[in-house]
C-alpha atoms as a PDB file:
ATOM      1  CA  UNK A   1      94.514 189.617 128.712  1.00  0.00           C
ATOM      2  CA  UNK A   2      90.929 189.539 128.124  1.00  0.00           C
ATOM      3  CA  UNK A   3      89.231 190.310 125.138  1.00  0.00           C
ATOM      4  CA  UNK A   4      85.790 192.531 124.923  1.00  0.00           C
ATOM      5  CA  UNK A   5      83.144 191.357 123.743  1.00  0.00           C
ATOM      6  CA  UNK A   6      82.832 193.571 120.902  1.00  0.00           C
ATOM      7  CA  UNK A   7      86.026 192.379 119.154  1.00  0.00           C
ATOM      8  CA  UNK A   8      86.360 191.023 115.580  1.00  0.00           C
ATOM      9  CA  UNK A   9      86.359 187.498 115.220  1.00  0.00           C
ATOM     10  CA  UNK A  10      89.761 187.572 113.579  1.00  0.00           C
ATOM     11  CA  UNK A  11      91.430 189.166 116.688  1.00  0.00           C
ATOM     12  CA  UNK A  12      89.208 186.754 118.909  1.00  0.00           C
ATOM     13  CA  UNK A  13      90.377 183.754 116.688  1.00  0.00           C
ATOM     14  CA  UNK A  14      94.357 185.144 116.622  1.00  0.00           C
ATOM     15  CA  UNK A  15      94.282 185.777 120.227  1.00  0.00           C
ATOM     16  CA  UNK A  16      92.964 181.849 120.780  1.00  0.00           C
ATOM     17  CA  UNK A  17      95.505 180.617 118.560  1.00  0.00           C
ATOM     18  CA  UNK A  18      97.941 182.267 120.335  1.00  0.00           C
ATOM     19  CA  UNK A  19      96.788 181.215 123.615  1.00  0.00           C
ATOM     20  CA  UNK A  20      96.761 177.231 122.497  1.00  0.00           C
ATOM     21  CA  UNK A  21     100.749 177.639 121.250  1.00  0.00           C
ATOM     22  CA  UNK A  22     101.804 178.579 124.891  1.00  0.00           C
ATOM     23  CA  UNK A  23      99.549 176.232 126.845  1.00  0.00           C
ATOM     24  CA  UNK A  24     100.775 173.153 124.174  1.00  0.00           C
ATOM     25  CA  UNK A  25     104.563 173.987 124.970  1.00  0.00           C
ATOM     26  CA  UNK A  26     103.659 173.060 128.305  1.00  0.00           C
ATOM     27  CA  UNK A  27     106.482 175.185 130.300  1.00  0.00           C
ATOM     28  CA  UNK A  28     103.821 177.865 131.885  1.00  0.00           C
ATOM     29  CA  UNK A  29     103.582 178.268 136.080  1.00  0.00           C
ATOM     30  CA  UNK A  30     100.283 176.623 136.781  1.00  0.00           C
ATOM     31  CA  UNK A  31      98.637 179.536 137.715  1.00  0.00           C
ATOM     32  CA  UNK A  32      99.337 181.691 134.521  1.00  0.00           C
ATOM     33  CA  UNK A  33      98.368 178.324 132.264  1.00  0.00           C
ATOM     34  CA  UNK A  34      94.825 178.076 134.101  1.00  0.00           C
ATOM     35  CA  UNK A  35      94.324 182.025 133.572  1.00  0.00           C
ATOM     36  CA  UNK A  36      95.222 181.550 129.704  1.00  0.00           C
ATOM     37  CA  UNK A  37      92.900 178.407 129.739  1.00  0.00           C
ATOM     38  CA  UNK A  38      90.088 180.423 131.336  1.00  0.00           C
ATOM     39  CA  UNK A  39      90.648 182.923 128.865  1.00  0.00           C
ATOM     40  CA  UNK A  40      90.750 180.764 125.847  1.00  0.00           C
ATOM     41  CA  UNK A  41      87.335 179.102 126.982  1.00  0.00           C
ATOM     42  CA  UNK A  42      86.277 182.504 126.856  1.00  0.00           C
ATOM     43  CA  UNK A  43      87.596 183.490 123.176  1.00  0.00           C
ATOM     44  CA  UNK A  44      85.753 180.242 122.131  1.00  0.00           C
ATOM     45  CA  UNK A  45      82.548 181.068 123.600  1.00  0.00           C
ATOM     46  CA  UNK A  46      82.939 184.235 122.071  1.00  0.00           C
ATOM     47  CA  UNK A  47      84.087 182.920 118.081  1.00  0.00           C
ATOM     48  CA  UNK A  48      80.814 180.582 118.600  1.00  0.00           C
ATOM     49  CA  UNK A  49      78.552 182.889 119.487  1.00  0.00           C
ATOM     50  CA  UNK A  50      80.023 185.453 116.449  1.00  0.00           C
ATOM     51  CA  UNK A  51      79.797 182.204 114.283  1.00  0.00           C
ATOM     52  CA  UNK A  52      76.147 181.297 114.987  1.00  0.00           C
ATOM     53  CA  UNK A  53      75.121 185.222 114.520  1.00  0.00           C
ATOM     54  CA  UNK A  54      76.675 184.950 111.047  1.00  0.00           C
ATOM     55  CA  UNK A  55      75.454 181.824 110.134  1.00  0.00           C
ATOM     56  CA  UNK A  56      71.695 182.910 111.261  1.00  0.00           C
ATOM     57  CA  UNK A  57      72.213 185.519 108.968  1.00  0.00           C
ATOM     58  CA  UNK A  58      73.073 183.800 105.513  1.00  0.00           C
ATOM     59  CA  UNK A  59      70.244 182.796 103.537  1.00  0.00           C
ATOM     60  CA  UNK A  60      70.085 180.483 100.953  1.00  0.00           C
ATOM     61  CA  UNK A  61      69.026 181.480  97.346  1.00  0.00           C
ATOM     62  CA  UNK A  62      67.099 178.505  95.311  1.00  0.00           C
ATOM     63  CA  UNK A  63      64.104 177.796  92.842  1.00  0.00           C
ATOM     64  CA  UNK A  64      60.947 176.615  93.621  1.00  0.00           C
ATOM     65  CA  UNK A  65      58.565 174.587  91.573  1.00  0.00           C
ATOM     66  CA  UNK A  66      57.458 177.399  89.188  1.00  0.00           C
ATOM     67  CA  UNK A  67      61.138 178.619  88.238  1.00  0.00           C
ATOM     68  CA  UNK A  68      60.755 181.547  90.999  1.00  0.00           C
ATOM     69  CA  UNK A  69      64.048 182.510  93.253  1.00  0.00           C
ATOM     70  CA  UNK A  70      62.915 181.857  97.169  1.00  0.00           C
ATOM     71  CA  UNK A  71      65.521 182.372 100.053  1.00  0.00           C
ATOM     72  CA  UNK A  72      65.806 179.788 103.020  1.00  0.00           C
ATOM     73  CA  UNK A  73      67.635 179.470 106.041  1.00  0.00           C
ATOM     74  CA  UNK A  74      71.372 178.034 105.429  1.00  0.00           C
ATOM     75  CA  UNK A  75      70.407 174.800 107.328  1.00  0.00           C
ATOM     76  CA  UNK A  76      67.674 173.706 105.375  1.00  0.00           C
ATOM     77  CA  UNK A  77      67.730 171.270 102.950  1.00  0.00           C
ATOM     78  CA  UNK A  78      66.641 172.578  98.779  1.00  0.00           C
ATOM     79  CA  UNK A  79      63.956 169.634  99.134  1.00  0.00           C
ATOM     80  CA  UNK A  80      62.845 170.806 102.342  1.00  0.00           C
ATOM     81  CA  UNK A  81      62.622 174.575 101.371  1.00  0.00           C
ATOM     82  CA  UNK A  82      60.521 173.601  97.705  1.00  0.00           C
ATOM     83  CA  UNK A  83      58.233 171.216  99.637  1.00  0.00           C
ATOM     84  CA  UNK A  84      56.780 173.772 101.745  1.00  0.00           C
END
């Protein structure tokens, strides 16, 4: 079973999970393990791609020089935010 693209990560994540617990017990035909492994490539693509859309959307909040608050991407470094 194939998730849409529009589910929640949580579903996307249990669904994964639950795909790696049957492929790791190892007693799946070959044909139904490969279909689960296809899928669960798929659920990964999709948790990373939900992951990186959150993470471009949390900002950091920090103080410059003069005291002010300044936001900055959650990658960036304090000392590379204030130097600029």
């Amino acid at each position: 079973m194939v998730k849409k693209k529009g589910d929640p990560f949580e579903e996307s994540l249990k669904r994964l999970q639950s795909i790696i617990e049957k492929l790791e017990k190892g007693d799946l035909p070959l044909e139904e393990a490969m279909d689960s492994f296809t899928e669960g490539i798929r659920l990964v693509q999709s948790c990373h791609r939900k992951l990186e859309e959150a993470e471009n959307r949390l900002q950091m909040l920090l103080k410059d020089d003069q005291g002010a608050w300044v936001t900055a991407p959650l990658d960036a470094s304090p000392s590379d935010k204030l130097s600029e």
